[in-house]
C-alpha atoms as a PDB file:
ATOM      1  CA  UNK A   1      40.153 112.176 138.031  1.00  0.00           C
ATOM      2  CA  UNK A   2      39.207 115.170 135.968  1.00  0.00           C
ATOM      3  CA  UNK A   3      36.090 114.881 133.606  1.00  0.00           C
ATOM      4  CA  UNK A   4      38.519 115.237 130.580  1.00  0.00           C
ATOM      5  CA  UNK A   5      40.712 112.227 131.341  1.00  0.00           C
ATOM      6  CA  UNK A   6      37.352 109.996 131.823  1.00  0.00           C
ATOM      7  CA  UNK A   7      36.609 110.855 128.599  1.00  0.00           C
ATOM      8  CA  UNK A   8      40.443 109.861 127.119  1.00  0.00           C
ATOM      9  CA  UNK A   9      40.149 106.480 129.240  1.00  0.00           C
ATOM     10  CA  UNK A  10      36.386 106.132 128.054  1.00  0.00           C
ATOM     11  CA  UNK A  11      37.495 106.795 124.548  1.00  0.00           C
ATOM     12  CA  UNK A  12      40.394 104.026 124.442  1.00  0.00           C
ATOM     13  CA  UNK A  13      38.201 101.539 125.812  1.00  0.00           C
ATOM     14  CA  UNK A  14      35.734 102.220 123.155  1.00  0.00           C
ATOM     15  CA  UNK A  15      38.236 102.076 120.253  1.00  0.00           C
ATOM     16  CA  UNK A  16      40.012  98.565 121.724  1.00  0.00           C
ATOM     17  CA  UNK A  17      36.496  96.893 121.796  1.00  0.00           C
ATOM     18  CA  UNK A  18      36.153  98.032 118.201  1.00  0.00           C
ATOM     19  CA  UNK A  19      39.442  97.268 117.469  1.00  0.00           C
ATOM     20  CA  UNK A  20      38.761  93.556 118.765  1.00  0.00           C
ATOM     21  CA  UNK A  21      35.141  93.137 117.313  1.00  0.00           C
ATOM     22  CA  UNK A  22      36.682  93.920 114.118  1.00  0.00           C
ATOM     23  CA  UNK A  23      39.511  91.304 114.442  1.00  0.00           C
ATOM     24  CA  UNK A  24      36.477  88.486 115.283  1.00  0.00           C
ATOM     25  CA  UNK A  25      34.342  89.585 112.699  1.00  0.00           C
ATOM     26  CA  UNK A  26      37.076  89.259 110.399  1.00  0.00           C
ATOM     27  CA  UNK A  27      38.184  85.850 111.181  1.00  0.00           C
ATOM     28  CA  UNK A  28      34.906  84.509 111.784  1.00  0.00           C
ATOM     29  CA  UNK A  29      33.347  85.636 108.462  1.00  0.00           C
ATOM     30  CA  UNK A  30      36.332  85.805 106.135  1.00  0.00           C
ATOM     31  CA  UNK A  31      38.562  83.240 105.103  1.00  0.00           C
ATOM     32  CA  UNK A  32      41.015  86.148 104.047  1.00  0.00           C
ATOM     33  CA  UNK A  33      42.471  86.229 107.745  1.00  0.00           C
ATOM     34  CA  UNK A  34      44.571  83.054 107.253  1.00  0.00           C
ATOM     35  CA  UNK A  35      45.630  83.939 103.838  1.00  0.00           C
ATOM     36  CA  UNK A  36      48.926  85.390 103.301  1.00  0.00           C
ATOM     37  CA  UNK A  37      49.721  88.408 105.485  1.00  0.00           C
ATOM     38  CA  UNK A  38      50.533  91.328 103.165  1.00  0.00           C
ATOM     39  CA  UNK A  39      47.487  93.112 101.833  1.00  0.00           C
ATOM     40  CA  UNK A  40      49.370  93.238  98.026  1.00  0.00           C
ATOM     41  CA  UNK A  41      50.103  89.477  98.098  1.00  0.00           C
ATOM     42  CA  UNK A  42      46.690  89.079  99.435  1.00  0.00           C
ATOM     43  CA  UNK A  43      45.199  90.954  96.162  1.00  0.00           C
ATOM     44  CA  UNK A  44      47.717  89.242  94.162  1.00  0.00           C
ATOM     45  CA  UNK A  45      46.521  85.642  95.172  1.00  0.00           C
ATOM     46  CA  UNK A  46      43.211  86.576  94.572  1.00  0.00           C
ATOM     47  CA  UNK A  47      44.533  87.372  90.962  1.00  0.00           C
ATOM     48  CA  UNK A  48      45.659  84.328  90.864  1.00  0.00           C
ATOM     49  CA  UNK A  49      43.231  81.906  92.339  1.00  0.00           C
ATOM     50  CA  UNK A  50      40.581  83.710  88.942  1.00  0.00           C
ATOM     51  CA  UNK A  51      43.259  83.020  86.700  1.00  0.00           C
ATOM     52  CA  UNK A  52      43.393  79.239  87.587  1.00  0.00           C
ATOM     53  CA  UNK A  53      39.852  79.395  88.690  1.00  0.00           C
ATOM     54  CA  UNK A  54      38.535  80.177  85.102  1.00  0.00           C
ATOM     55  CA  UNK A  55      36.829  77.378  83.739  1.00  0.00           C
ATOM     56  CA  UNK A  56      38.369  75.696  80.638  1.00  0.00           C
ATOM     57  CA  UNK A  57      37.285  73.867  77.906  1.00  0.00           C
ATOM     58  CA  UNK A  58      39.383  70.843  77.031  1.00  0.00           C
ATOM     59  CA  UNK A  59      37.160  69.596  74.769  1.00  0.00           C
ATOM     60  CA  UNK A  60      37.434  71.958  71.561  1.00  0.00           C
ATOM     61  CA  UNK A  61      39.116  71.099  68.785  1.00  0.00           C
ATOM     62  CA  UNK A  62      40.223  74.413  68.409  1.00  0.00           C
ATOM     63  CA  UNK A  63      43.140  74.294  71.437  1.00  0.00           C
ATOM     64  CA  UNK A  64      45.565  75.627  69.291  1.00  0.00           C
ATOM     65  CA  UNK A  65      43.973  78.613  68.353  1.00  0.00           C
ATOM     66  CA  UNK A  66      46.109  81.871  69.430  1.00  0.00           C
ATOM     67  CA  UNK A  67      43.115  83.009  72.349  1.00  0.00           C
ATOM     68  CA  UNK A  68      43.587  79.213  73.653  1.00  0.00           C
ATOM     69  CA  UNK A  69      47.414  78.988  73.769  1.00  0.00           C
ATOM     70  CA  UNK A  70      47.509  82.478  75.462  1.00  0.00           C
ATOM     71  CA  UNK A  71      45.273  81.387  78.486  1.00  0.00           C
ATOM     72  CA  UNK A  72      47.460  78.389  78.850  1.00  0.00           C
ATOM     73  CA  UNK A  73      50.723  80.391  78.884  1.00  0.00           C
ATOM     74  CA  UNK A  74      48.632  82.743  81.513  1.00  0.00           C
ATOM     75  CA  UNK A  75      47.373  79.930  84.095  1.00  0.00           C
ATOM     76  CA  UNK A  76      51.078  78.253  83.598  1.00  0.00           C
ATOM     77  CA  UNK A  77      52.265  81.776  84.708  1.00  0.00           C
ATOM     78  CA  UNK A  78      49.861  81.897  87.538  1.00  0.00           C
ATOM     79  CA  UNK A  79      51.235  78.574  88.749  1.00  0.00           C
ATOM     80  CA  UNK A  80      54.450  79.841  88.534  1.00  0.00           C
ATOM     81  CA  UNK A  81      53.559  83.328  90.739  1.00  0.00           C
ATOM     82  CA  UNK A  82      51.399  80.784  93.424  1.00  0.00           C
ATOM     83  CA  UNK A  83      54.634  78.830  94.041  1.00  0.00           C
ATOM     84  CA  UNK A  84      56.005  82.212  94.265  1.00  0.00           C
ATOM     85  CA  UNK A  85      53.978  83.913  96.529  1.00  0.00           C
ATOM     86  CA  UNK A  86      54.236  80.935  99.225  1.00  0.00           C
ATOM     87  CA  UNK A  87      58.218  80.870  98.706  1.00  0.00           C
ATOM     88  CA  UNK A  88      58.279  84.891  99.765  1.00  0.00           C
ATOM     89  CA  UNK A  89      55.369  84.593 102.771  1.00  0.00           C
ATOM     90  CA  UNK A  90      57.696  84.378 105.749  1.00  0.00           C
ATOM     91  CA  UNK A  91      54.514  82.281 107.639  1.00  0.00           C
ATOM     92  CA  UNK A  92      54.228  80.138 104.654  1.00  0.00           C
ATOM     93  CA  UNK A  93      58.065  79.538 103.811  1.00  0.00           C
ATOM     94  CA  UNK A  94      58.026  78.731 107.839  1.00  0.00           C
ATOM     95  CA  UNK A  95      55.698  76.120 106.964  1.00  0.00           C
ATOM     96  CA  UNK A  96      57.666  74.464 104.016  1.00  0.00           C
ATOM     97  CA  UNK A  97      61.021  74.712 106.013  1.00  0.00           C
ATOM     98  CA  UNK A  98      59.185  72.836 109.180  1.00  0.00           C
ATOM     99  CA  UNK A  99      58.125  69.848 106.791  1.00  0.00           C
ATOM    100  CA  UNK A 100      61.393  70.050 104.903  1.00  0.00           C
ATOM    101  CA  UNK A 101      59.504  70.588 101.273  1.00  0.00           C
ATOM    102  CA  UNK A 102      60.650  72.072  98.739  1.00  0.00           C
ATOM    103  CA  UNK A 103      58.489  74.091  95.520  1.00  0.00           C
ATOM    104  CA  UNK A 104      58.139  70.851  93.636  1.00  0.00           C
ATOM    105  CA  UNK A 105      56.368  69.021  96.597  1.00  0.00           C
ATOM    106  CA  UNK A 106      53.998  72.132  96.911  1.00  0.00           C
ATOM    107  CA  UNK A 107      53.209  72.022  93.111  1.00  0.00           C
ATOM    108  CA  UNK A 108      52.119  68.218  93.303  1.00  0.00           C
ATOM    109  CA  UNK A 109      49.888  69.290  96.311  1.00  0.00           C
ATOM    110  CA  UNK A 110      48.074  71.185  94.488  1.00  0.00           C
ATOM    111  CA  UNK A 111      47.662  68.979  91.327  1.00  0.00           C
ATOM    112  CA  UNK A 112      46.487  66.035  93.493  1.00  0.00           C
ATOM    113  CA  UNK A 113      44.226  68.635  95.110  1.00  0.00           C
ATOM    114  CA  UNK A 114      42.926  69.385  91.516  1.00  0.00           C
ATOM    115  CA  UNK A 115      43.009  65.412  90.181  1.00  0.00           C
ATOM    116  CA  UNK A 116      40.906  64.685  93.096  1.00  0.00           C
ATOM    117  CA  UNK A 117      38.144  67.361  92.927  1.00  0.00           C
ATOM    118  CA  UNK A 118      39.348  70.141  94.953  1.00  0.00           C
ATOM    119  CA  UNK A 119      39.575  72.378  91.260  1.00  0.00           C
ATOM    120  CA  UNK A 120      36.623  74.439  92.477  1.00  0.00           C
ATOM    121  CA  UNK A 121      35.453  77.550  94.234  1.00  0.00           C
ATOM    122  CA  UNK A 122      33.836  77.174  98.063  1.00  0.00           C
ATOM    123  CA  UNK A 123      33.333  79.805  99.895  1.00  0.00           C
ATOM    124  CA  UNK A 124      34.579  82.958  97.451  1.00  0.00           C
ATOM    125  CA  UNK A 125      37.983  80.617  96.974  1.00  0.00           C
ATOM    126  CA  UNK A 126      39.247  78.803  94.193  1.00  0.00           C
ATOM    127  CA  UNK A 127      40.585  75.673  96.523  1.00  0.00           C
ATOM    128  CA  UNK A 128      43.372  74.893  95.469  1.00  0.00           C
ATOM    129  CA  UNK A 129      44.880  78.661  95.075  1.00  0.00           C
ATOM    130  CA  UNK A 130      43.779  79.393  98.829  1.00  0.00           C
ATOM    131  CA  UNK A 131      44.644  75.616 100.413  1.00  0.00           C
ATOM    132  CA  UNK A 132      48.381  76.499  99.332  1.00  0.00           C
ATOM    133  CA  UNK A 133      48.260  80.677 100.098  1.00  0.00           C
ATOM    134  CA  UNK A 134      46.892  79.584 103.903  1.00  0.00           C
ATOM    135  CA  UNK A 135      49.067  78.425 106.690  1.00  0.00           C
ATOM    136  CA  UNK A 136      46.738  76.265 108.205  1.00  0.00           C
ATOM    137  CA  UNK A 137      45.258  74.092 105.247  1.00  0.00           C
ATOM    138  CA  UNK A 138      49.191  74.231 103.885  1.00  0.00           C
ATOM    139  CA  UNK A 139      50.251  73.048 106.665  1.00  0.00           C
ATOM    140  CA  UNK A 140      47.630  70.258 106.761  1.00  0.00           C
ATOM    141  CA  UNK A 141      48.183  69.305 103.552  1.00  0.00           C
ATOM    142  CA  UNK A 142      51.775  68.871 103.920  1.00  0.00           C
ATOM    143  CA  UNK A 143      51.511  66.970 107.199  1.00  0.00           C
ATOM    144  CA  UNK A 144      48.757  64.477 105.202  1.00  0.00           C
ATOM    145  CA  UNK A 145      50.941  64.221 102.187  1.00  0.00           C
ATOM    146  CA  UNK A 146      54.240  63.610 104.271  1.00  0.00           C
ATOM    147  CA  UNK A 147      52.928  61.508 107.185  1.00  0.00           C
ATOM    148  CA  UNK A 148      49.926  59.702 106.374  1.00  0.00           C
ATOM    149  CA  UNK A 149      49.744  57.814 103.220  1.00  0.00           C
ATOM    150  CA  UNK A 150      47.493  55.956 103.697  1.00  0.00           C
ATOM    151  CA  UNK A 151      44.831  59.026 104.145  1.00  0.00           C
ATOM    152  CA  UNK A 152      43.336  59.338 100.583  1.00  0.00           C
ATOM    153  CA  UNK A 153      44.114  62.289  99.109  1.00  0.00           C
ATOM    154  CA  UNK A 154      40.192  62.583  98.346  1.00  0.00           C
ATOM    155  CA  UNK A 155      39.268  62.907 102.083  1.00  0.00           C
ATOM    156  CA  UNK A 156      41.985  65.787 102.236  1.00  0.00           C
ATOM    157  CA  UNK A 157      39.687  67.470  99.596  1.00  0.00           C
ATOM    158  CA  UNK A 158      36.873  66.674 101.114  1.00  0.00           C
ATOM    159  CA  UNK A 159      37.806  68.478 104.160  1.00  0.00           C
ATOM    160  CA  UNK A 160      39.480  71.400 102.275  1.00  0.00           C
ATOM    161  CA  UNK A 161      36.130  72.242 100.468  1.00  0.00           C
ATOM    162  CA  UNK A 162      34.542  72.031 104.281  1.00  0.00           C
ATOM    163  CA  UNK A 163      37.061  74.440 105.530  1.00  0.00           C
ATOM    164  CA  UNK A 164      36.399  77.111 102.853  1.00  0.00           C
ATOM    165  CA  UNK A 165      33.033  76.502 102.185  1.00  0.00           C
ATOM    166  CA  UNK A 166      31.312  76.414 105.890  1.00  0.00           C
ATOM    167  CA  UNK A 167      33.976  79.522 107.761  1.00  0.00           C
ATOM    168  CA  UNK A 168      37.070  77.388 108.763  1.00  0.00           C
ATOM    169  CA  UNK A 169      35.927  76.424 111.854  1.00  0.00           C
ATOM    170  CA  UNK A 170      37.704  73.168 111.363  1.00  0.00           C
ATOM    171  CA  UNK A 171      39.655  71.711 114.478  1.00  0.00           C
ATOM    172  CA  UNK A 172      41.734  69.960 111.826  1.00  0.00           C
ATOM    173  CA  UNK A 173      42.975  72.743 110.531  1.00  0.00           C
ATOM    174  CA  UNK A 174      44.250  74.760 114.094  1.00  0.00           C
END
């Protein structure tokens, strides 16, 4: 073989290593590599998840104020563009086809991931934003909502804020 194409072979090799160190890094240390595919959905979910993921205070008397009705209006919209996202994923729709739900049953997901504690970041992720915009912890949600009710919805919480918080390196979630 001539010295030039040793150094063309040599080269590929070198770049499909990186290539594949990248991909491992990326998984391993970022919980963005089971979130939706497209890299604007991606940054629009991440919109989302610090819209819902702002804190609010319920307890002021002044609710109705114009500042406090607009931020209502804008996490209702946020709600709105979640269920929206997941309906135009193609990996995600897949998901809600194979257990037969439809956008309601995804919206009460995620409020009974709120009710029971999961309304909190872990990990860089507002929970219940990236539970519903990843195919594995969607899919594990729907399969304990739909087949196992008697699994308390708090455990399914529990081991959502394990996923995101310590790397999803969950078996429960493959």
């Amino acid at each position: 073989m001539p010295f030039p194409m040793q150094m063309i072979l040599g080269l590929g090799c070198i770049l499909a290593l990186l290539f594949i160190a990248i991909k491992v890094i990326a998984s391993v240390f970022s919980f963005t590599g089971t979130i939706i595919s497209s890299t604007l959905t991606k940054k629009q979910l991440f919109s989302i998840m610090n819209i819902l993921g702002e804190p609010s205070d319920l307890t002021r008397l002044d609710d109705f104020s114009p500042l406090a009705l607009r931020k209502k209006e804008m996490k209702i919209n946020a709600e709105k563009d979640l269920l929206n996202l997941v309906e135009s994923d193609l990996l995600l729709r897949g998901i809600l086809r194979k257990h037969n739900v439809s956008r309601t049953t995804v919206q009460h997901i995620y409020t009974m991931t709120i009710r029971h504690g999961g309304g909190q970041w872990a990990g860089g992720a507002y929970v219940p934003v990236a539970a519903i915009g990843s195919a594995p912890t969607l899919n594990y949600m729907l399969d304990k909502h739909l087949n196992d009710e008697n699994y308390p919805w708090s455990k399914v919480v529990y081991d959502l804020l394990d996923y995101f918080e310590n790397g999803q390196r969950s078996p429960k979630f493959r």
